[in-house]
PDB file of N, CA and C in Angstrom:
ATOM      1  N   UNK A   1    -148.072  -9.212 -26.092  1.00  0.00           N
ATOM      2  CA  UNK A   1    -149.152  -8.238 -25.998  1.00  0.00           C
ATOM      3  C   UNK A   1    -149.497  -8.026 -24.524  1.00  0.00           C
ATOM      4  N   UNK A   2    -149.603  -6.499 -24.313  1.00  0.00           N
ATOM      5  CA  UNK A   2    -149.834  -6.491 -22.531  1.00  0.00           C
ATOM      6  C   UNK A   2    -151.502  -6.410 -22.706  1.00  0.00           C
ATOM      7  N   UNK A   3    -151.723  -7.098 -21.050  1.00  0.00           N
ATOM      8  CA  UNK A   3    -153.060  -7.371 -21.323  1.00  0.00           C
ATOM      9  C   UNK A   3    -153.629  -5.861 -20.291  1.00  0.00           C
ATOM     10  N   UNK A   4    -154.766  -5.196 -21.044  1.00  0.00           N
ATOM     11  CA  UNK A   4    -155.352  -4.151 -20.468  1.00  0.00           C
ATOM     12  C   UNK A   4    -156.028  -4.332 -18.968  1.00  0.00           C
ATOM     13  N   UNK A   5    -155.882  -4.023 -17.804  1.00  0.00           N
ATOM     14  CA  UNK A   5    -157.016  -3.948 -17.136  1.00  0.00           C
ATOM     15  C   UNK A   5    -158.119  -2.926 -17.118  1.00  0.00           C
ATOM     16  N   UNK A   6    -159.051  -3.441 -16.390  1.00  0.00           N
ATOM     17  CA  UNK A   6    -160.263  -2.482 -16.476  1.00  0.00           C
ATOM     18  C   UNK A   6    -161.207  -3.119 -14.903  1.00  0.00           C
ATOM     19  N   UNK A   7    -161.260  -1.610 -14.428  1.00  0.00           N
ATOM     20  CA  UNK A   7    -161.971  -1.240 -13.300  1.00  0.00           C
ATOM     21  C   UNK A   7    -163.337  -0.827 -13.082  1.00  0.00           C
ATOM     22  N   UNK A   8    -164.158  -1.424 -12.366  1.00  0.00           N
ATOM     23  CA  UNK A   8    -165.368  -1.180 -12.261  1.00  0.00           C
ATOM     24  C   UNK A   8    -165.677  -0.366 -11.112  1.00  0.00           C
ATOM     25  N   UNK A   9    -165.907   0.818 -10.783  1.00  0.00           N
ATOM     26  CA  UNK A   9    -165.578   1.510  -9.274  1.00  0.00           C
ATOM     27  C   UNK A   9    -166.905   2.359  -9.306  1.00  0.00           C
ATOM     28  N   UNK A  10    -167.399   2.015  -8.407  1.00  0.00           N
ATOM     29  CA  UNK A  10    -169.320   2.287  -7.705  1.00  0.00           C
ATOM     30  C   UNK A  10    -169.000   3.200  -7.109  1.00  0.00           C
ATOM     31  N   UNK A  11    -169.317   4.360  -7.225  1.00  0.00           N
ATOM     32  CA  UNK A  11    -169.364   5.536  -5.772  1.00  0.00           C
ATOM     33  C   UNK A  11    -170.324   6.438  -5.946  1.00  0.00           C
ATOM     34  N   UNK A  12    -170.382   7.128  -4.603  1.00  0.00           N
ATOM     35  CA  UNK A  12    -171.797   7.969  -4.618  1.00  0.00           C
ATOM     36  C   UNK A  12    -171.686   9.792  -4.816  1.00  0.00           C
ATOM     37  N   UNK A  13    -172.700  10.039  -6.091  1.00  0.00           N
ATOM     38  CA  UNK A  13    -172.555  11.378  -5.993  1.00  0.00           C
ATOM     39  C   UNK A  13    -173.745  11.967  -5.828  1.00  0.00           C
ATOM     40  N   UNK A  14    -173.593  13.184  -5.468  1.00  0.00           N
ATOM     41  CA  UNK A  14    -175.084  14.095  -5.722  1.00  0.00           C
ATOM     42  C   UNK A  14    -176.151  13.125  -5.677  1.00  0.00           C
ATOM     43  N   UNK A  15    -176.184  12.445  -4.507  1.00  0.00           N
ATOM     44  CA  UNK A  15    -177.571  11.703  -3.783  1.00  0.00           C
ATOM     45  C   UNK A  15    -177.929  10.455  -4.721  1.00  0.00           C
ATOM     46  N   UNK A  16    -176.979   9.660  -5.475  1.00  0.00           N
ATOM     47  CA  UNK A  16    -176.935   8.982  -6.596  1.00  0.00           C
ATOM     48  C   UNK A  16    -175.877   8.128  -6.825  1.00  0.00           C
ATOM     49  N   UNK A  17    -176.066   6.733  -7.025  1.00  0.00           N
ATOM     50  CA  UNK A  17    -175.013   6.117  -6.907  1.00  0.00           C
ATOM     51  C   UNK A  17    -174.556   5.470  -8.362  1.00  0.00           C
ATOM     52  N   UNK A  18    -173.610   5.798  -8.823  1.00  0.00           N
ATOM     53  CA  UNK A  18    -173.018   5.546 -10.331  1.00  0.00           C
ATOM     54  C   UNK A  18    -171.558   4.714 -10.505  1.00  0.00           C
ATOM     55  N   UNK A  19    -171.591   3.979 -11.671  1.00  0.00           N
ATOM     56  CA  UNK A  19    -171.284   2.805 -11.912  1.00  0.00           C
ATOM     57  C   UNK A  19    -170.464   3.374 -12.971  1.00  0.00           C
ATOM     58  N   UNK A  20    -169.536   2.931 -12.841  1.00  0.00           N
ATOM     59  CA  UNK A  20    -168.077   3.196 -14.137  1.00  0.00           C
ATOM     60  C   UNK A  20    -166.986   2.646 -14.525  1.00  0.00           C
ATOM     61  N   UNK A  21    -166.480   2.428 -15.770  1.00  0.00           N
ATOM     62  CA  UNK A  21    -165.522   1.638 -16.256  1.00  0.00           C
ATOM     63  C   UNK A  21    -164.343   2.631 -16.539  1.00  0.00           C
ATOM     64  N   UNK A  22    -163.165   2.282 -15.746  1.00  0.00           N
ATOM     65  CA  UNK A  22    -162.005   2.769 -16.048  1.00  0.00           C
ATOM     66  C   UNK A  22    -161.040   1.883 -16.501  1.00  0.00           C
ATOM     67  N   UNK A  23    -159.292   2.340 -17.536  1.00  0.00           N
ATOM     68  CA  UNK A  23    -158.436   1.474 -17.486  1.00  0.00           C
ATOM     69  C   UNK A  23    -157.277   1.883 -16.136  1.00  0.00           C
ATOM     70  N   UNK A  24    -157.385   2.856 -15.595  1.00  0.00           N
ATOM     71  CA  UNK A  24    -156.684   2.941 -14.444  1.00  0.00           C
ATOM     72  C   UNK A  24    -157.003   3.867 -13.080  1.00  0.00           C
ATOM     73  N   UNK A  25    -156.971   3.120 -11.835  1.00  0.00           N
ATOM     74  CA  UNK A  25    -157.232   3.835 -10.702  1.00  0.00           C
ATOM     75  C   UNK A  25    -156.146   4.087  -9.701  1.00  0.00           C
ATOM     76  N   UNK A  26    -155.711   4.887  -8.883  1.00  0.00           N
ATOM     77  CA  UNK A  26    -154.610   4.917  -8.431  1.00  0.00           C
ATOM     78  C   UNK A  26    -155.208   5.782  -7.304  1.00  0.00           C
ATOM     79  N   UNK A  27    -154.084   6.103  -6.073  1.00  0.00           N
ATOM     80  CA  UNK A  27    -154.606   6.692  -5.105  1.00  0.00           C
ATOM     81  C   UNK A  27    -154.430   8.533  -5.403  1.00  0.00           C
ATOM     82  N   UNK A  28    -153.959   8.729  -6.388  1.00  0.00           N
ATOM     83  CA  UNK A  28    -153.695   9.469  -7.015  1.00  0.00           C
ATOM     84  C   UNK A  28    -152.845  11.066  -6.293  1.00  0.00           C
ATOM     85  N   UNK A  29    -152.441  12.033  -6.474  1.00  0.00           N
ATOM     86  CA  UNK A  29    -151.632  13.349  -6.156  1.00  0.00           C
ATOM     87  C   UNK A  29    -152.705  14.328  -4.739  1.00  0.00           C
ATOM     88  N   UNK A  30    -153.842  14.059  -5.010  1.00  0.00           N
ATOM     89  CA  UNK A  30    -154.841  14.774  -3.899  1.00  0.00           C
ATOM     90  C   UNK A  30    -154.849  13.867  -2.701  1.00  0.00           C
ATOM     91  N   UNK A  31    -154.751  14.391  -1.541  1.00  0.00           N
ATOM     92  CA  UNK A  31    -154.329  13.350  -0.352  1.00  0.00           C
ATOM     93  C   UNK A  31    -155.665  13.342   0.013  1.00  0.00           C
ATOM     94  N   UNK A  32    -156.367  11.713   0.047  1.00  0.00           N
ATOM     95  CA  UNK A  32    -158.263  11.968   0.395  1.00  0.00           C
ATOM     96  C   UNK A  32    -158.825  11.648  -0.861  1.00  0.00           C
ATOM     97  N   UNK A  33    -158.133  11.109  -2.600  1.00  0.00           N
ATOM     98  CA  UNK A  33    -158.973  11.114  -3.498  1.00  0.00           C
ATOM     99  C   UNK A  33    -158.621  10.183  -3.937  1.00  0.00           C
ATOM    100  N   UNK A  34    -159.821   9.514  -5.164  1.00  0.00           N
ATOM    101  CA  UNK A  34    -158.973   7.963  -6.041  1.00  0.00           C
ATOM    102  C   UNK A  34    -159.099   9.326  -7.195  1.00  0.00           C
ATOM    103  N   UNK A  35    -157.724   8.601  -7.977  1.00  0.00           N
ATOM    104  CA  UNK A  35    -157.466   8.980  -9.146  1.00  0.00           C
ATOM    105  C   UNK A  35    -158.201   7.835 -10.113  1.00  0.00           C
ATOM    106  N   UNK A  36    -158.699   8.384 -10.819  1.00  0.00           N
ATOM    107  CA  UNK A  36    -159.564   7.633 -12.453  1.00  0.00           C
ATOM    108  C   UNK A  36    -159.154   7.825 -13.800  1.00  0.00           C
ATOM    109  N   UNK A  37    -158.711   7.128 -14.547  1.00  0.00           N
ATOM    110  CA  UNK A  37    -158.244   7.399 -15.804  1.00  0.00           C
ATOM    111  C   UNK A  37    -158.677   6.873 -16.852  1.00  0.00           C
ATOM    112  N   UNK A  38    -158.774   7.609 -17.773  1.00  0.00           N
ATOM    113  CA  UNK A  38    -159.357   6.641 -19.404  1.00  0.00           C
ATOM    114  C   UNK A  38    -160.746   5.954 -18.963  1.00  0.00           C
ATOM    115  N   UNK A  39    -161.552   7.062 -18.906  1.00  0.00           N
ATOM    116  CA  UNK A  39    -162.878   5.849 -18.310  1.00  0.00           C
ATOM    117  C   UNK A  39    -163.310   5.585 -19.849  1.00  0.00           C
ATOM    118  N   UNK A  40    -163.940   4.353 -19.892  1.00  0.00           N
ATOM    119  CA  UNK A  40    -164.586   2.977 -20.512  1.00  0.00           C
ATOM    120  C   UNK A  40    -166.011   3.041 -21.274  1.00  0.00           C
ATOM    121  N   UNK A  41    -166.813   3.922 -22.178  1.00  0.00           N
ATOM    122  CA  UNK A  41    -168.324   3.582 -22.261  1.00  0.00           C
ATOM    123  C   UNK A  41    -168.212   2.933 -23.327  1.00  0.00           C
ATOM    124  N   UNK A  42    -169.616   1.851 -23.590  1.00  0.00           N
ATOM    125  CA  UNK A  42    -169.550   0.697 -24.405  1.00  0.00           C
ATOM    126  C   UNK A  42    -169.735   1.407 -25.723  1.00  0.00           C
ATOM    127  N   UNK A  43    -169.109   0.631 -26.984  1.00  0.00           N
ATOM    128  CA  UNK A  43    -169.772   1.328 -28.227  1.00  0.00           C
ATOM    129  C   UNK A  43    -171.003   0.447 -28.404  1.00  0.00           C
ATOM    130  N   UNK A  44    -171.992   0.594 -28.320  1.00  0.00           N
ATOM    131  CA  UNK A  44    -172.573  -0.250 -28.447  1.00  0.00           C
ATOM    132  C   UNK A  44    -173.571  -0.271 -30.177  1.00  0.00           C
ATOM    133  N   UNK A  45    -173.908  -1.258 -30.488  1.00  0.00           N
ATOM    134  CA  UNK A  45    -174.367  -1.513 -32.129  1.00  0.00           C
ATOM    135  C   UNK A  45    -175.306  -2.237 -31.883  1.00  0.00           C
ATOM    136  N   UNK A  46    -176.021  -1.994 -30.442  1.00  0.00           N
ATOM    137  CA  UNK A  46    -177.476  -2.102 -30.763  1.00  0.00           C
ATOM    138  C   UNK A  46    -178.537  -0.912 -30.882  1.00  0.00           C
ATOM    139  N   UNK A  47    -179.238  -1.241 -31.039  1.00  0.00           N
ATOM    140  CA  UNK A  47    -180.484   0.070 -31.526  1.00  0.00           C
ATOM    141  C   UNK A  47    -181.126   0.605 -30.361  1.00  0.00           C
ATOM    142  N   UNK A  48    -181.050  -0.214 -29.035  1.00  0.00           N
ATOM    143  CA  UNK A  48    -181.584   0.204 -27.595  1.00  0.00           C
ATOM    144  C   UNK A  48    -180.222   0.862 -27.162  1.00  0.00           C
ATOM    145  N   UNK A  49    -180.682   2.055 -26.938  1.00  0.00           N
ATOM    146  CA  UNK A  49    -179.420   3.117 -26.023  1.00  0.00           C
ATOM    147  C   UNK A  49    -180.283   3.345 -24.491  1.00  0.00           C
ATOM    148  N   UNK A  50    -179.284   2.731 -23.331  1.00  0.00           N
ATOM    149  CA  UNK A  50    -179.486   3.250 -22.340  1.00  0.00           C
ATOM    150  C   UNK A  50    -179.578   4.224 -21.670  1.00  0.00           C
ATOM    151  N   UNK A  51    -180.469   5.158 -21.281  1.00  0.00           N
ATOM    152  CA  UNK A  51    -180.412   7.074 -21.380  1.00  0.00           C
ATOM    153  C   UNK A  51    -179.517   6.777 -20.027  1.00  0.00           C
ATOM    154  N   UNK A  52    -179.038   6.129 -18.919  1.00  0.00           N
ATOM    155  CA  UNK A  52    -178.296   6.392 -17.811  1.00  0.00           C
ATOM    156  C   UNK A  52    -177.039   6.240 -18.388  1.00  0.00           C
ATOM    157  N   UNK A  53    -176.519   5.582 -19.080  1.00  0.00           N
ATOM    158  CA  UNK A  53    -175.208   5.297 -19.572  1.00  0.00           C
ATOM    159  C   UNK A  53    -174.860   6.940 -20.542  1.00  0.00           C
ATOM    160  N   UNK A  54    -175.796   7.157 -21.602  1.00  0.00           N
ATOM    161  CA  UNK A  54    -175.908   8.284 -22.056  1.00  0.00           C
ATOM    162  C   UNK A  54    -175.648   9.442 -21.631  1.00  0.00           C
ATOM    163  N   UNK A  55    -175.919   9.702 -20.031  1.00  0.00           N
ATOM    164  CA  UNK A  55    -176.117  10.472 -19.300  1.00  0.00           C
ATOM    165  C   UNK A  55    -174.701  10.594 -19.266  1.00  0.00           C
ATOM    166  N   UNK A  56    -174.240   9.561 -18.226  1.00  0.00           N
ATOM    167  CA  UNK A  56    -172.840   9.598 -18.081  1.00  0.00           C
ATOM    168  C   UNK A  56    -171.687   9.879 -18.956  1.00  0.00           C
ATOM    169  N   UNK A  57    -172.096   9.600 -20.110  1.00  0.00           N
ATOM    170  CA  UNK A  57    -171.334  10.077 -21.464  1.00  0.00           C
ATOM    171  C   UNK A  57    -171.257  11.330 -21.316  1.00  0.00           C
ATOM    172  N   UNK A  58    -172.280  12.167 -21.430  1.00  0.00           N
ATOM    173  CA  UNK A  58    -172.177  13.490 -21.866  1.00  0.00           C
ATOM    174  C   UNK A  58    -171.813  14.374 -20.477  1.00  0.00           C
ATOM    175  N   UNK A  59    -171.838  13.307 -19.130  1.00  0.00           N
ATOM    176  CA  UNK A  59    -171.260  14.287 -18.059  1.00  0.00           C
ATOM    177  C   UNK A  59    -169.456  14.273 -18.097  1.00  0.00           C
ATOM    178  N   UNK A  60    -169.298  13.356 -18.443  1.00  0.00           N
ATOM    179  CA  UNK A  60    -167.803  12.718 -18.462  1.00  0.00           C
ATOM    180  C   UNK A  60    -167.202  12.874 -20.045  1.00  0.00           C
ATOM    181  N   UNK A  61    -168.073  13.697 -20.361  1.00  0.00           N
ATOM    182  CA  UNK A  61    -167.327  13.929 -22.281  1.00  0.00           C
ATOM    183  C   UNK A  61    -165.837  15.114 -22.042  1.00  0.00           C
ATOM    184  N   UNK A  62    -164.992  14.453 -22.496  1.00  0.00           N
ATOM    185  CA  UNK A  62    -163.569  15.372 -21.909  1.00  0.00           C
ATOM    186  C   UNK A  62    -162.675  15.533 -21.082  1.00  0.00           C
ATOM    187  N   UNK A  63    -163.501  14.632 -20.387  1.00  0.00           N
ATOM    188  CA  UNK A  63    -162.502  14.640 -19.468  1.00  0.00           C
ATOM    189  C   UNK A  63    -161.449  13.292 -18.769  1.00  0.00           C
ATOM    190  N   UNK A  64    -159.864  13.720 -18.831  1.00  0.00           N
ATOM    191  CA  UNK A  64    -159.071  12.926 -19.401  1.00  0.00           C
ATOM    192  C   UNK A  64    -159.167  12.113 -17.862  1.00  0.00           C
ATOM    193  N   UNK A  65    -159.140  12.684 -17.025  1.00  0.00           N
ATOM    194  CA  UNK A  65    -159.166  12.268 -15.132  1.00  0.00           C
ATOM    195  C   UNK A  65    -159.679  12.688 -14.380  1.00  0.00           C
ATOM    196  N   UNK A  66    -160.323  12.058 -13.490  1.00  0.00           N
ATOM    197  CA  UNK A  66    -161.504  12.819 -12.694  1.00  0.00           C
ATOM    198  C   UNK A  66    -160.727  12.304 -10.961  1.00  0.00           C
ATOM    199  N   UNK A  67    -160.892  12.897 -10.245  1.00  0.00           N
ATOM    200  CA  UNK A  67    -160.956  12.467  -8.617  1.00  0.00           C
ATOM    201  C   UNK A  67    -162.029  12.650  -7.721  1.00  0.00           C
ATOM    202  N   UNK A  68    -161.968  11.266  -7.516  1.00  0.00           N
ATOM    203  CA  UNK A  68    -163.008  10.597  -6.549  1.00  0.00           C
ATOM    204  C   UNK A  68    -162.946  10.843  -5.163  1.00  0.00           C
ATOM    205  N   UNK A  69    -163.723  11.564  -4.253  1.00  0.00           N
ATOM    206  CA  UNK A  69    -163.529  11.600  -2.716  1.00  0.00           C
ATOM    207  C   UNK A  69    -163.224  10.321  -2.008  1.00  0.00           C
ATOM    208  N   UNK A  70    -162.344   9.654  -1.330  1.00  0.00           N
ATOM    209  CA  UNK A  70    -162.100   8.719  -1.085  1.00  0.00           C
ATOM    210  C   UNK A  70    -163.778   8.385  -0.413  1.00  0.00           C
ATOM    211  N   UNK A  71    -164.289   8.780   0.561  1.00  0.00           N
ATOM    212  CA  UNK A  71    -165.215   8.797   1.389  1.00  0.00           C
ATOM    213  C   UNK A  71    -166.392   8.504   0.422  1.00  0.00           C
ATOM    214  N   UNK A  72    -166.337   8.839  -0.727  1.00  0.00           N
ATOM    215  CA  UNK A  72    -167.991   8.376  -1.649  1.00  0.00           C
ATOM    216  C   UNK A  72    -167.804   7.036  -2.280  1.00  0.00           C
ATOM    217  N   UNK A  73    -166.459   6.622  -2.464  1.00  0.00           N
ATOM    218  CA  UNK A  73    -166.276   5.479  -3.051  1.00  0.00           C
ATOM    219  C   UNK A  73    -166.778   3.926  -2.430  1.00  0.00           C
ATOM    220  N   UNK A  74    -167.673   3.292  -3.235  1.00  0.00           N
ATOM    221  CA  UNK A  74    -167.949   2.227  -2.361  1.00  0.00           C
ATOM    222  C   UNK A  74    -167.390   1.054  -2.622  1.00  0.00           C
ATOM    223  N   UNK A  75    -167.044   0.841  -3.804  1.00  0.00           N
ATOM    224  CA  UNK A  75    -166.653  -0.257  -4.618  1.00  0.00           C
ATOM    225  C   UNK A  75    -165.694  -0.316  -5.307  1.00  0.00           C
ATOM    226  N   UNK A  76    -164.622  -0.934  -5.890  1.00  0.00           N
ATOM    227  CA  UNK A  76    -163.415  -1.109  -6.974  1.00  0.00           C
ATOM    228  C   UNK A  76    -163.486  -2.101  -7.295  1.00  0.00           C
ATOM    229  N   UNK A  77    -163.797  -2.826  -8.590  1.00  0.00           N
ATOM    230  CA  UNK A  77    -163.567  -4.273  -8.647  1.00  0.00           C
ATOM    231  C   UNK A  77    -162.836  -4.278  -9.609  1.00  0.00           C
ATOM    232  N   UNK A  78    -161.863  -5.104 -10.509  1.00  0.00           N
ATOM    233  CA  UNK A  78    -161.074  -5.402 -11.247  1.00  0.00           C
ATOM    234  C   UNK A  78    -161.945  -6.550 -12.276  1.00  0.00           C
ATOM    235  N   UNK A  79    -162.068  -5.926 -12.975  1.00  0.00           N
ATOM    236  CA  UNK A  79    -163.196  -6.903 -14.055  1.00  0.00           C
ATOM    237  C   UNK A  79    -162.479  -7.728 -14.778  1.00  0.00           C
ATOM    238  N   UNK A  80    -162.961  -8.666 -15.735  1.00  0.00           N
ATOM    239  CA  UNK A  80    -162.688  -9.122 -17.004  1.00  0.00           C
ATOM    240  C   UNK A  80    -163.327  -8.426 -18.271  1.00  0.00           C
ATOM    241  N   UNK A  81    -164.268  -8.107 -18.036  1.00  0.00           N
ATOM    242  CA  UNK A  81    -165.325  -7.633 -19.465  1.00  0.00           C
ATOM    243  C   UNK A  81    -165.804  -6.591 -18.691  1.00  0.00           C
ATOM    244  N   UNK A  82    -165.936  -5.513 -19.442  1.00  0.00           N
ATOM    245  CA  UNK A  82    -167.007  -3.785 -19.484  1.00  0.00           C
ATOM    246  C   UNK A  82    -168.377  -4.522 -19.157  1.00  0.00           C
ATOM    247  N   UNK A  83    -169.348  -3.549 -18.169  1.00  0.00           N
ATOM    248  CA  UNK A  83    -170.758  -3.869 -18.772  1.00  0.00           C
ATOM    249  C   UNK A  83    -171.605  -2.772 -18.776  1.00  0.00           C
ATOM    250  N   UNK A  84    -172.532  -2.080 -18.272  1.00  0.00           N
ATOM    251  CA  UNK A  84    -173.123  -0.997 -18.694  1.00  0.00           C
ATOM    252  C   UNK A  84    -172.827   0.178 -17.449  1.00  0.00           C
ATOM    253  N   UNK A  85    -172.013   1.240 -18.017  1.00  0.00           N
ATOM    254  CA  UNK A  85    -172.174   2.417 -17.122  1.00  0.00           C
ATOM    255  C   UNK A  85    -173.415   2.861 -16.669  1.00  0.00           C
ATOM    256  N   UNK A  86    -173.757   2.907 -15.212  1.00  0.00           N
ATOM    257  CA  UNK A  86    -175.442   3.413 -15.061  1.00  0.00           C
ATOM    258  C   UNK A  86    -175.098   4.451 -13.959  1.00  0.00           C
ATOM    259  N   UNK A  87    -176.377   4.844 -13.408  1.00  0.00           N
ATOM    260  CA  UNK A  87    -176.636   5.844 -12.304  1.00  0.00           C
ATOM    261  C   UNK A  87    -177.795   5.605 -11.682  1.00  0.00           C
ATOM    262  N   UNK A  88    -177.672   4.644 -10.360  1.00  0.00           N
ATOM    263  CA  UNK A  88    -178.807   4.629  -9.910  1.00  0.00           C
ATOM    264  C   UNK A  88    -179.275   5.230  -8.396  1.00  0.00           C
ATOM    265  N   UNK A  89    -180.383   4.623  -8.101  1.00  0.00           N
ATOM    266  CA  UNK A  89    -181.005   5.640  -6.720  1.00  0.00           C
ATOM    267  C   UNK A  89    -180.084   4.758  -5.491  1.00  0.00           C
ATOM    268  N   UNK A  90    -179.884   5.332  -4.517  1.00  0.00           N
ATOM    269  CA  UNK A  90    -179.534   4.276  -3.550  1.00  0.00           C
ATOM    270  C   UNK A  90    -180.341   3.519  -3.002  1.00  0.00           C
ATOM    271  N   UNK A  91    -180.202   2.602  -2.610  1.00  0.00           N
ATOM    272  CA  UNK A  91    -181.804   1.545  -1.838  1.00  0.00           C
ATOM    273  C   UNK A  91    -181.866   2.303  -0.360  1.00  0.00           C
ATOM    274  N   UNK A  92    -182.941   2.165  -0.371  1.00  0.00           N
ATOM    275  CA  UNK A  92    -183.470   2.693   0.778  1.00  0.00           C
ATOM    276  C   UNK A  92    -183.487   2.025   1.932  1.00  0.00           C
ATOM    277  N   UNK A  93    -182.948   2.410   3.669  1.00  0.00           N
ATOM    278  CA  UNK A  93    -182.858   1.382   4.177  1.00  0.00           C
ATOM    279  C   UNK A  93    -184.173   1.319   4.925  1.00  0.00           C
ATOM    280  N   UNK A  94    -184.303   0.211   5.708  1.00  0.00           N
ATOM    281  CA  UNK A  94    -185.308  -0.397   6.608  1.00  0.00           C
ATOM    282  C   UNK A  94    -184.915   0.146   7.628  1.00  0.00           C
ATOM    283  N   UNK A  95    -185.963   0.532   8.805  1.00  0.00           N
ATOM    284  CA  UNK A  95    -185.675   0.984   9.840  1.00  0.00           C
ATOM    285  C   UNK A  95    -184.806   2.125  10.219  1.00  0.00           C
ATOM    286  N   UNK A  96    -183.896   2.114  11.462  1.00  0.00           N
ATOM    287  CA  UNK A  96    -182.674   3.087  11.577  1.00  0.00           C
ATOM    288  C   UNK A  96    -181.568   2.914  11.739  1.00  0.00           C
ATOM    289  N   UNK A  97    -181.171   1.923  10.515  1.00  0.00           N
ATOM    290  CA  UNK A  97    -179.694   1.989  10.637  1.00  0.00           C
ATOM    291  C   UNK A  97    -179.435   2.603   8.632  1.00  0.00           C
ATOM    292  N   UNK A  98    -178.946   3.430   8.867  1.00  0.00           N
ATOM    293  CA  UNK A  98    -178.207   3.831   7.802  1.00  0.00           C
ATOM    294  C   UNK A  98    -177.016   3.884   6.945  1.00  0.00           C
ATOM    295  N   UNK A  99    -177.227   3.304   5.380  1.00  0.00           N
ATOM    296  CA  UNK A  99    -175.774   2.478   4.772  1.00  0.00           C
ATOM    297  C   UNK A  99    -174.582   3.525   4.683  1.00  0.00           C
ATOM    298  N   UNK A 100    -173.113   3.289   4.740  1.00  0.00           N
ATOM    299  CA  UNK A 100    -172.479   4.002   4.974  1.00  0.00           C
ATOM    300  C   UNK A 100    -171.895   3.784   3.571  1.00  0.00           C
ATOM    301  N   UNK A 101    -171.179   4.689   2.591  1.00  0.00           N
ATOM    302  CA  UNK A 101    -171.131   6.266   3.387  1.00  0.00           C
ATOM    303  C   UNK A 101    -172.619   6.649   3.115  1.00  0.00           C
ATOM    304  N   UNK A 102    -172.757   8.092   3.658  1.00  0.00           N
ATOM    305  CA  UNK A 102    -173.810   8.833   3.447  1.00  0.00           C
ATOM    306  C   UNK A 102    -173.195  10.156   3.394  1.00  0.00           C
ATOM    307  N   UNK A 103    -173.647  10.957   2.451  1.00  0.00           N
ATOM    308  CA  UNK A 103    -173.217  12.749   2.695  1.00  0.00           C
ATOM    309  C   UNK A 103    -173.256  13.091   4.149  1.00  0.00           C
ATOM    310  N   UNK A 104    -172.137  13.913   4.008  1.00  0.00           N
ATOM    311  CA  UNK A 104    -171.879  14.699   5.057  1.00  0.00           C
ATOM    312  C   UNK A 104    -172.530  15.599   5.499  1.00  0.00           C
ATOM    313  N   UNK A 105    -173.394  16.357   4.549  1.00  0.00           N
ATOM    314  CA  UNK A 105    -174.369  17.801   4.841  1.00  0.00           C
ATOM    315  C   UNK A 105    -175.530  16.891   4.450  1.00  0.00           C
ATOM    316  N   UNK A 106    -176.225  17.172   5.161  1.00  0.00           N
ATOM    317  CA  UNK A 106    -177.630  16.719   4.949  1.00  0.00           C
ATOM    318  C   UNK A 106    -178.453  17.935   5.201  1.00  0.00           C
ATOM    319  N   UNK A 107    -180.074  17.916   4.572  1.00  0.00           N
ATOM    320  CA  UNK A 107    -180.844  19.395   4.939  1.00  0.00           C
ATOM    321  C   UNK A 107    -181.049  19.185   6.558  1.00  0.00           C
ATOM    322  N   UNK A 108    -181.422  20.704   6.675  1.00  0.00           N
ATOM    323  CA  UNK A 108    -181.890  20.286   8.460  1.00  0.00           C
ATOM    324  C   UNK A 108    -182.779  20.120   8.484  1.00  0.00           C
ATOM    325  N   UNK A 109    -183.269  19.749   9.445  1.00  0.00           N
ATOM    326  CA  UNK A 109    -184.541  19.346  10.115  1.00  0.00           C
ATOM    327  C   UNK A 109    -185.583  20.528  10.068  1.00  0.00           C
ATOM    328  N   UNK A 110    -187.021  20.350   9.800  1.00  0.00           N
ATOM    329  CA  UNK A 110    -187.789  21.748  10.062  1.00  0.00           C
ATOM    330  C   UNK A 110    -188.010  21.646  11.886  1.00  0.00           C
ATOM    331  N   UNK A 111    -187.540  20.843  12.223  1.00  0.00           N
ATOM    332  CA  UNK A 111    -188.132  20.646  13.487  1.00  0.00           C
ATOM    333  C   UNK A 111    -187.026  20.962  14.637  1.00  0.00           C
ATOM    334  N   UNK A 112    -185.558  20.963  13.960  1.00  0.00           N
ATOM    335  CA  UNK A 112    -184.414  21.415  14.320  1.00  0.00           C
ATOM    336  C   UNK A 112    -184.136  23.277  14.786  1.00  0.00           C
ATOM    337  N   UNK A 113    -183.648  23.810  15.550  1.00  0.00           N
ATOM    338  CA  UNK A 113    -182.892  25.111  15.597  1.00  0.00           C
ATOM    339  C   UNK A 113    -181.768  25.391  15.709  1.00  0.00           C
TER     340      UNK A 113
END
C-alpha cells in the first residue's frame, strides 16, 4: 500500500493569511508559482462547523489546482495528520520592522504625491 502524503502550505492572500491541506505540491508549469493539488478539507462528524474552514470550502469548491505566487507563500510543511483549514488576520508587527512577505501594492499615503 503506497502511503499518501499530505501538505500543509500557509500563504498570504488578499491581506489574509490561510492555511491548507493538499496531497501534492510541486513547483509547477508557471515560472514564479507553487503548483497545489487535491486540496484536503476535514469531513468532519461533529456538530461544531468552523465558518473559516467553511469559507475555504466554498472558495476552493472545484477546483482541481490552484497556483500559488511563489512570493505569498510562507510555509510548506509535510504533515502526518490533516488539521483544520483556516484563514486568519496576520499579526501585527511592533514597531518598524515589517514581516516579510508583504503585498506589493499597498494604498498610498494621503500624505504622499
Amino acid at each position: 500500500m503506497t502511503e499518501k502524503r499530505l501538505y500543509k502550505i500557509t500563504f498570504f492572500s488578499q491581506g489574509q493569511v490561510y492555511e491548507i491541506y493538499a496531497r501534492h505540491v510541486s513547483q509547477g508549469g508557471l515560472y514564479g508559482f507553487v503548483e497545489i493539488e487535491e486540496l484536503v478539507f476535514g469531513e468532519r462528524t461533529q456538530v461544531v462547523v468552523d465558518p473559516s474552514e467553511e469559507r475555504l470550502k466554498k472558495e476552493f469548491e472545484g477546483v482541481r489546482r490552484s497556483y500559488l505566487p511563489m512570493h505569498a507563500v510562507l510555509r510548506i510543511d509535510e504533515v502526518e495528520k490533516e488539521g483544520v483549514a483556516r484563514i486568519t488576520e496576520p499579526a501585527k508587527s511592533e514597531g518598524n520592522v515589517t514581516p516579510f512577505p508583504m503585498s506589493l501594492y499597498s494604498p498610498r499615503d494621503s500624505d504622499r504625491s
